[in-house]
Protein backbone atom coordinates (compact mmCIF):
# COMPACT_ATOMS: atom_id res chain seq x y z
CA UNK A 1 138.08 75.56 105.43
CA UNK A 2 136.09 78.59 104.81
CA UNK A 3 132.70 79.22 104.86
CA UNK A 4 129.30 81.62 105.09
CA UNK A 5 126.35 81.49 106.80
CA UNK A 6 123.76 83.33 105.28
CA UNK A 7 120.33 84.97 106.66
CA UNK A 8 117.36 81.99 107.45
CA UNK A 9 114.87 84.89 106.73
CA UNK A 10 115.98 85.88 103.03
CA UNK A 11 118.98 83.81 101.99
CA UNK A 12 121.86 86.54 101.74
CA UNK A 13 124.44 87.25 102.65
CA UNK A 14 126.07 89.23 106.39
CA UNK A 15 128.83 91.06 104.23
CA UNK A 16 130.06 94.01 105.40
CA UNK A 17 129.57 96.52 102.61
CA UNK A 18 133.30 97.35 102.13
CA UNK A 19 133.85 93.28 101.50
CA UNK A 20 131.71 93.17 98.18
CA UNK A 21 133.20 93.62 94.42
CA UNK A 22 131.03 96.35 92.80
CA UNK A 23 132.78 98.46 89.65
CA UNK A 24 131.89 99.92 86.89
CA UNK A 25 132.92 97.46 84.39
CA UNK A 26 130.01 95.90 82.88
CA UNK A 27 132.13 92.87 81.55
CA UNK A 28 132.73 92.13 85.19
CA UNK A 29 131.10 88.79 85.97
CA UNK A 30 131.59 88.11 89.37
CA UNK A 31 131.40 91.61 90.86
CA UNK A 32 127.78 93.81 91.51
CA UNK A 33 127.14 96.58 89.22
CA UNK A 34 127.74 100.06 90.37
CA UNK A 35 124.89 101.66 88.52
CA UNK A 36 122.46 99.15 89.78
CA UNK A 37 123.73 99.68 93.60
CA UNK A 38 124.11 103.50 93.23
CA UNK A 39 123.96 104.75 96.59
CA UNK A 40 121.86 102.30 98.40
CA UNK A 41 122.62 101.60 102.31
CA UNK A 42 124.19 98.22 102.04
CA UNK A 43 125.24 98.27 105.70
CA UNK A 44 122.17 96.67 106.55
CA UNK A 45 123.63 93.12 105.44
CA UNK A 46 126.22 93.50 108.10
CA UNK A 47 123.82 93.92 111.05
CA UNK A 48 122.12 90.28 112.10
CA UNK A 49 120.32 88.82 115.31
CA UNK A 50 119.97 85.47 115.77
CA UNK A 51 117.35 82.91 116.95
CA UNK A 52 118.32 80.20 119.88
CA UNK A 53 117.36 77.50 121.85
CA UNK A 54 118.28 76.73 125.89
CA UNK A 55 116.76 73.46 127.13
CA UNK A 56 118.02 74.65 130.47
CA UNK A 57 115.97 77.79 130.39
CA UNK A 58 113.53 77.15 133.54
CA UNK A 59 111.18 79.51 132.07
CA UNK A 60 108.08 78.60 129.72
CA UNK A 61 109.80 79.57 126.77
CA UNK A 62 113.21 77.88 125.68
CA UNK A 63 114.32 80.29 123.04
CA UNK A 64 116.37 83.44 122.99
CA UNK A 65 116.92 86.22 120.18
CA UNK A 66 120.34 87.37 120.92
CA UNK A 67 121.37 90.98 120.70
CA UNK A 68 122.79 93.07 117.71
CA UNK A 69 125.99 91.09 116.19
CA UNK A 70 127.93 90.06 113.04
CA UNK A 71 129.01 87.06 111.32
CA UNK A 72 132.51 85.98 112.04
CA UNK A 73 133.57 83.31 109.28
CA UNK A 74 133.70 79.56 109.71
CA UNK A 75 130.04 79.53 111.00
CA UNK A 76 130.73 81.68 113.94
CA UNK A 77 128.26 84.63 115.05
CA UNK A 78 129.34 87.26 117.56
CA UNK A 79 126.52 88.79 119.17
CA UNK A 80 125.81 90.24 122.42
CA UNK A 81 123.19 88.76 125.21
CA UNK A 82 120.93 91.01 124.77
CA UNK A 83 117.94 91.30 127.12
CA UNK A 84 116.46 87.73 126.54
CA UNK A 85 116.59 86.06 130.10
CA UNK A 86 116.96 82.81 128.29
CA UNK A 87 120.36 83.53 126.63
CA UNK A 88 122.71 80.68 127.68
CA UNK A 89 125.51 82.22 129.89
CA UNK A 90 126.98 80.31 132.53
CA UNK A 91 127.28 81.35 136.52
CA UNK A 92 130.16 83.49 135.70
CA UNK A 93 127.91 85.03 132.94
CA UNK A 94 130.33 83.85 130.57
CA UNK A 95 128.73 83.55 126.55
CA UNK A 96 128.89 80.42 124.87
CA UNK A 97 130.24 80.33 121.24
CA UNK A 98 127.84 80.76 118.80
CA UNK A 99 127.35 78.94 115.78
CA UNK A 100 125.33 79.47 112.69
CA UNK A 101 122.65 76.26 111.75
CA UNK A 102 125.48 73.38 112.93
CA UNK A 103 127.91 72.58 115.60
CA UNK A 104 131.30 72.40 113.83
CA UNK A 105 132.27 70.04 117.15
CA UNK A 106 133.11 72.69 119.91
CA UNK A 107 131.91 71.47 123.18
CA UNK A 108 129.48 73.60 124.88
CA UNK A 109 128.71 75.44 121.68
CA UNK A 110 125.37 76.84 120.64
CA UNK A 111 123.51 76.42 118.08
CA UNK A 112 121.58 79.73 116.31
CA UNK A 113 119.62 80.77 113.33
CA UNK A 114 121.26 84.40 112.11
CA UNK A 115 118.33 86.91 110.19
CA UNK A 116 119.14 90.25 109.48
CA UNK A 117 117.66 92.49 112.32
CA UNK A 118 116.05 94.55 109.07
CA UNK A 119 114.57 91.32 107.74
CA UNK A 120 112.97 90.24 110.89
CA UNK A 121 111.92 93.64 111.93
CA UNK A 122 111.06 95.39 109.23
CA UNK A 123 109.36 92.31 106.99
CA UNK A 124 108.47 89.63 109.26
CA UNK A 125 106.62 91.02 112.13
CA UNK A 126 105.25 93.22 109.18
CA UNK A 127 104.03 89.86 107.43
CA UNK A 128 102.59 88.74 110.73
CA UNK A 129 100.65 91.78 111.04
CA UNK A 130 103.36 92.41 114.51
CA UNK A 131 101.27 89.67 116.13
CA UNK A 132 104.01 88.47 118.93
CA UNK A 133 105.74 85.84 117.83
CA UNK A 134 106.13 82.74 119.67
CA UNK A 135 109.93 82.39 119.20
CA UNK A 136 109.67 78.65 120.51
CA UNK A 137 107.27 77.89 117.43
CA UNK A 138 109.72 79.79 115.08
CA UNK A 139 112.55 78.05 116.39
CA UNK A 140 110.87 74.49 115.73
CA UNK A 141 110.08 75.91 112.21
CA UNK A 142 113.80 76.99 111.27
CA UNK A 143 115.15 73.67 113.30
CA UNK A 144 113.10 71.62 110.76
CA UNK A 145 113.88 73.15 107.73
CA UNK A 146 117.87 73.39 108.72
CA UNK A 147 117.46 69.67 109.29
CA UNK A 148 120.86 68.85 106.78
CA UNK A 149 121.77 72.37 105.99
CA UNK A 150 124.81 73.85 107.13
CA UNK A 151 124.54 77.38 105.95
CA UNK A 152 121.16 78.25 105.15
CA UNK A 153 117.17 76.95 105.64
CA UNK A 154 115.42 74.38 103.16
CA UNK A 155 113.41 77.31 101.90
CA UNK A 156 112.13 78.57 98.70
CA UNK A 157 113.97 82.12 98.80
CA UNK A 158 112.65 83.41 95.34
CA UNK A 159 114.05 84.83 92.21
CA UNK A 160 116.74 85.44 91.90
CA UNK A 161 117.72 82.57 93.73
CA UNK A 162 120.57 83.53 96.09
CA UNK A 163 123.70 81.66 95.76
CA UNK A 164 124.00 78.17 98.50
CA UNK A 165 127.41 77.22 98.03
CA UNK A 166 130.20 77.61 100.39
CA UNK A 167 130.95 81.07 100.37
CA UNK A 168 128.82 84.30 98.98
CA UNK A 169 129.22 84.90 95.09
CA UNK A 170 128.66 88.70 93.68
CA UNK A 171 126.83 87.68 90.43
CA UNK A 172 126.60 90.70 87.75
CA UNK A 173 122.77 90.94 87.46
CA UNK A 174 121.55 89.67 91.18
CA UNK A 175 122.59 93.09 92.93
CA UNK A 176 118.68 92.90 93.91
CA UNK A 177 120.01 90.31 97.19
CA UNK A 178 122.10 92.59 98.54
CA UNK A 179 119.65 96.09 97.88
CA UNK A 180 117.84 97.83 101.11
CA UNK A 181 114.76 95.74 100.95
CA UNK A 182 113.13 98.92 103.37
CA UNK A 183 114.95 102.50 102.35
CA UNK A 184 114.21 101.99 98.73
CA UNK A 185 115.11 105.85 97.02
CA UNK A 186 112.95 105.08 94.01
CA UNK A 187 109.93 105.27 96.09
CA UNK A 188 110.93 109.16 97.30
CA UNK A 189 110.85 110.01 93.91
CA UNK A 190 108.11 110.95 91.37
CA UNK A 191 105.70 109.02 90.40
CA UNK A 192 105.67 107.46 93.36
CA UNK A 193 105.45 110.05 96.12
CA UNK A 194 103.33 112.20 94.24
CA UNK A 195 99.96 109.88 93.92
CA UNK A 196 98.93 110.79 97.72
CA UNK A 197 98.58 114.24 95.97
CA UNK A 198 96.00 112.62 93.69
CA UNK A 199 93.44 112.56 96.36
CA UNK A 200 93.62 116.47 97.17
CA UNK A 201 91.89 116.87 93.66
CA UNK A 202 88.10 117.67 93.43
CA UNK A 203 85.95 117.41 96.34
CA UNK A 204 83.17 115.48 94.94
CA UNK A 205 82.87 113.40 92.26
CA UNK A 206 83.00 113.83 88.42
CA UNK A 207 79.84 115.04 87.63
CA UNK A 208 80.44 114.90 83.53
CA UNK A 209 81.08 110.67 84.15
CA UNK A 210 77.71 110.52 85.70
CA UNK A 211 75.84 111.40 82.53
CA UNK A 212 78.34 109.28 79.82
CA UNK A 213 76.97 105.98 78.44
CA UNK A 214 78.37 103.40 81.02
CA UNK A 215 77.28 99.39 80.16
CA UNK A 216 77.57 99.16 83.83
CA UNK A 217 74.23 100.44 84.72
CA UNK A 218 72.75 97.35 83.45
CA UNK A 219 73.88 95.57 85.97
CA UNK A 220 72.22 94.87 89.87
CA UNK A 221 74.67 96.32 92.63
CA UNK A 222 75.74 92.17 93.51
CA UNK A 223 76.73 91.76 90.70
CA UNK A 224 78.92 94.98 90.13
CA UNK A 225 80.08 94.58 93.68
CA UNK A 226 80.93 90.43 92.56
CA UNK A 227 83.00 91.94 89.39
CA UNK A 228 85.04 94.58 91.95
CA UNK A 229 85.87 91.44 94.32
CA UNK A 230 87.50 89.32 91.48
CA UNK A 231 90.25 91.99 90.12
CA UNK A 232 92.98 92.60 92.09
CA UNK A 233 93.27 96.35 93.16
CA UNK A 234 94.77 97.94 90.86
CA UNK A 235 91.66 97.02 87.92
CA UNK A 236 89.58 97.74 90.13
CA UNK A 237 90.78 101.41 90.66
CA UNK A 238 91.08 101.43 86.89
CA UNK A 239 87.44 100.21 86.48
CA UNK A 240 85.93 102.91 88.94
CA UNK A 241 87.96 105.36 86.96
CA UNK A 242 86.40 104.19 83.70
CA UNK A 243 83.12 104.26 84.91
CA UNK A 244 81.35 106.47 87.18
CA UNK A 245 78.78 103.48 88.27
CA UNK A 246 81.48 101.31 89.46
CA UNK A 247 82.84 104.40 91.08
CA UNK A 248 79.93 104.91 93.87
CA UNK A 249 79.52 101.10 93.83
CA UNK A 250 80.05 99.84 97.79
CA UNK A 251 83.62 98.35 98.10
CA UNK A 252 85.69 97.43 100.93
CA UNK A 253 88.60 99.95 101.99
CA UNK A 254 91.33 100.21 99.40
CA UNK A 255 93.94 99.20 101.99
CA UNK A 256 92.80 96.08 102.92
CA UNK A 257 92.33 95.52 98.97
CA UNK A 258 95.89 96.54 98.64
CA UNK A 259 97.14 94.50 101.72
CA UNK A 260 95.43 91.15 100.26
CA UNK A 261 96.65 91.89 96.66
CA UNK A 262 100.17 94.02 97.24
CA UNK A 263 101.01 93.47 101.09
CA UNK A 264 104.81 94.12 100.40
CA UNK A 265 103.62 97.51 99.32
CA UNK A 266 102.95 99.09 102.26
CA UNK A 267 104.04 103.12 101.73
CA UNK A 268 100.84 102.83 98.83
CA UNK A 269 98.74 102.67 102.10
CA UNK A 270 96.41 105.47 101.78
CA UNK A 271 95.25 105.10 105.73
CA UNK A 272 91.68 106.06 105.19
CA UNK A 273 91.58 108.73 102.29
CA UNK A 274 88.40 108.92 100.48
CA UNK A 275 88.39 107.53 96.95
CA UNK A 276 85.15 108.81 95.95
CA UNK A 277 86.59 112.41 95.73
CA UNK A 278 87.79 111.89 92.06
CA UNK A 279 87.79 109.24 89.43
CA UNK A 280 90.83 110.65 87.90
CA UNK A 281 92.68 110.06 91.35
CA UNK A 282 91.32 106.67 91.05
CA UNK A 283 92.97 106.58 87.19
CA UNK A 284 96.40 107.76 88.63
CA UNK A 285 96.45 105.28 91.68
CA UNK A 286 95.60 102.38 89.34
CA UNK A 287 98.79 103.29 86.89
CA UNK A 288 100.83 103.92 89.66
CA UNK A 289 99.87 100.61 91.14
CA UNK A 290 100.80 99.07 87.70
CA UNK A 291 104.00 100.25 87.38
CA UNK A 292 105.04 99.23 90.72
CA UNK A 293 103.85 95.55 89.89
CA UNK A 294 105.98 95.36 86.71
CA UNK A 295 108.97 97.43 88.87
CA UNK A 296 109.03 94.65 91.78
CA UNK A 297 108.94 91.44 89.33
CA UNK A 298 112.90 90.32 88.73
CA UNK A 299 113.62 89.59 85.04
CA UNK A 300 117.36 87.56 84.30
CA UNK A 301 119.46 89.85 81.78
CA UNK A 302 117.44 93.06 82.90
CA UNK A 303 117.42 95.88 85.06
CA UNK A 304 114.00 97.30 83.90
CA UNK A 305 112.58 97.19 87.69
CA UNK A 306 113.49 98.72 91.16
CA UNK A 307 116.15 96.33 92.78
CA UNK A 308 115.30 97.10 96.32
CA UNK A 309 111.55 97.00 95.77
CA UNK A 310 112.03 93.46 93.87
CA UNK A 311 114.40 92.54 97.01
CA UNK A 312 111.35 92.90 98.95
CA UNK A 313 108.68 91.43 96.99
CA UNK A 314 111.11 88.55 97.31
CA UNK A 315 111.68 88.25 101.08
CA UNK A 316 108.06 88.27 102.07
CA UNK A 317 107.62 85.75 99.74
CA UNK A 318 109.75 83.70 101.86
CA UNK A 319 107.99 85.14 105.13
CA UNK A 320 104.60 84.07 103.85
CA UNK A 321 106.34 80.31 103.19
CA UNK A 322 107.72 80.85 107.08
CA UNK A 323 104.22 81.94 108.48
CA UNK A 324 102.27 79.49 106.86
CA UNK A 325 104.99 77.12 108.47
CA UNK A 326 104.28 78.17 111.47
CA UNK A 327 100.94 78.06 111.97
CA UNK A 328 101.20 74.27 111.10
CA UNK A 329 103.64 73.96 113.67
CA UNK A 330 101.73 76.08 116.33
CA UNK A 331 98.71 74.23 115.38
CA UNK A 332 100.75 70.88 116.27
CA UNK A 333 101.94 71.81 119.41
CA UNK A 334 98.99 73.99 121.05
CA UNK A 335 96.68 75.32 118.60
CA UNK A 336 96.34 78.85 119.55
CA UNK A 337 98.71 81.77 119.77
CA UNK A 338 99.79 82.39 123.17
CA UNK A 339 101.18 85.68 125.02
CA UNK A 340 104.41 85.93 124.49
CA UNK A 341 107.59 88.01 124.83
CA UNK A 342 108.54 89.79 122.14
CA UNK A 343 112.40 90.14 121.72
C-alpha cells in the first residue's frame, strides 16, 4: 500500500518538484496552477530533517536531529547521521531504518518526526526568537500530538488546510502549501522593497503638521501614549502620519511593535531607523504594512494575495501552536530552559 508522510512543522508535503502536476489549464482540478507557482523554488519541499528519540543514548539528552535526507515512500525517510552523537547506529555504525510517525513492524526500526530543514530553520527557531531548543521537550511535544497519527501531527496547520489522506493531492487553488514560505519574489519587488527608502526623506519633521488643527492636543501624553498601545502597528503609523502630536508622542520601537503585531514579517524590520524623520514615511510604512496584511490572508476561489507570503503567515501559525506546546511541556518536566545542543 502506498503512502506519504508529510512535514510535523507545516503539514506538506516532501515532493520532489519534478513529481507535482502544475499546467496551464485552468479547468485542471487536481493539478497546481502554473501562473500561481511561476518560478518559485519548490525544491525546498524535497529537502527534510527529522526529529528522533534513543533511549539508549547515555547522554543527558535522548534525542537526535538527523542529517539532510528525503522521503522514500511507504513511511520510510533516508537521511544521513549527521553530527548528533545520539543518532542510533549500532557498533558496526550501521543506520537503523527510519520511519516517519509509526513503526510499520520492522524490527529494530526507528521512529522519527520529518520537518522540512527550511521550516525548522528558517520559521521555527525564528518563532523561538533562536532560543536553543531542547529537542527532548520537542520530541515529547510531537510524540503527543502523533499519538494515533500515521502521517502527520494532531495540529491545527491553518488555511488552507493541507490535505491528510493517504497520499499528497495537488488541489487547483492551494498552490500556497507547496510556495517558498522564505524566498518570496514579491517582496524584491516594488512596493515592497522600496519603503526602507521612505525613511531617507526629510531630516526633521514636518514643520507645516505642527501648526494644522490636530484634536489630539487635547489630550494628556497617557492618554495619547494609551491610544498608540491599543492599535496594532500599522494604525498607529497611520495615526502619527495624520497627526503631528501623535507623531513626537513617546512610543516603543517600531520593531518590537511590528514583531508583537506582524512577527512573520520580518524583512519590514527597520533595525533601528528613526521614524520621527518624516510623517509621510510614517504614511507610506502604514499602507505598505496594509497591503501586506490583506496579501498574507488566504481567501478560497482567489488568488488576490502573495502565495508564499500567505504560506508563511500559515506555518508560524502552527509554530506559535508548537511553542506554546512546549512550554507546557517544559514547564511539566523541569520548568526552565536548559543549555542545550543545538542541532
Amino acid at each position: 500500500m502506498h503512502w506519504d508522510a508529510f512535514c510535523a512543522i507545516c503539514g506538506s508535503t516532501f515532493a520532489y518538484s519534478f513529481t507535482l502536476p502544475i499546467s496551464f489549464d485552468d479547468n485542471s482540478k487536481l493539478s497546481y496552477s502554473k501562473k500561481v507557482i511561476g518560478n518559485s523554488d519548490l525544491q525546498w519541499l524535497s529537502k527534510l530533517r527529522a526529529l528522533g528519540y534513543n533511549a539508549s543514548s547515555t547522554t543527558e539528552r535522548k534525542s537526535f536531529i538527523t542529517g539532510p535526507g528525503q522521503y522514500e515512500d511507504q513511511g520510510m525517510i533516508g537521511a544521513d547521521a549527521g553530527k548528533d552523537p545520539n543518532f542510533p547506529l549500532d557498533d558496526e555504525g550501521v543506520m537503523p531504518m527510519l520511519f516517519a510517525y509509526v513503526n510499520p513492524g520492522c524490527p529494530g526500526a526507528q521512529v522519527v518526526f520529518p520537518f522540512h530543514e527550511v521550516c525548522y530553520d528558517k520559521i521555527l527557531r525564528r518563532c523561538f526568537k533562536n532560543e536553543v531548543i531542547n529537542t527532548d521537550v520537542l520530541h515529547a511535544v510531537f510524540e503527543e500530538k502523533g499519538a494515533g497519527a500515521w502521517n502527520c501531527l494532531g495540529l491545527d496547520y491553518g488555511s488552507p488546510q493541507p490535505p491528510c489522506g493517504n497520499y499528497w493531492e495537488c488541489i487547483r487553488g492551494q498552490e500556497v502549501l507547496v510556495m517558498h514560505p522564505t524566498k518570496i519574489p514579491e517582496l524584491m519587488k516594488p512596493p515592497y522593497r522600496t519603503i526602507k527608502a521612505f525613511f531617507s526623506w526629510g531630516k526633521k519633521a514636518d514643520v507645516e503638521s505642527q501648526h494644522s488643527h490636530d484634536i489630539f492636543q487635547k489630550l494628556p501624553n497617557e492618554l495619547r501614549q494609551k491610544i498608540l498601545n491599543l492599535l496594532p502597528v500599522q494604525c498607529v503609523l497611520a495615526i502619527k502620519a495624520a497627526s503631528f502630536t501623535m507623531h513626537v508622542c513617546p512610543d516603543i520601537s517600531l520593531d518590537q511593535r511590528l514583531e508583537a503585531d506582524m512577527p512573520w514579517l520580518w524583512e519590514m524590520y527597520l533595525e533601528g531607523v528613526d521614524l520621527v524623520k518624516s510623517q509621510a514615511a510614517e504614511g507610506e510604512y502604514s499602507k505598505a504594512l496594509t497591503l501586506m496584511e490583506k496579501d498574507s490572508l488566504y481567501t478560497e476561489g482567489k488568488c488576490d494575495y502573495i502565495p508564499g507570503l500567505v504560506n508563511r503567515r500559515r506555518i508560524w501559525g502552527v509554530c506559535e501552536e508548537i511553542k506554546r506546546l512546549y512550554y507546557e511541556k517544559l514547564a511539566e518536566v523541569g520548568g526552565s530552559q536548559p543549555k542545550v545542543r543545538q542541532t
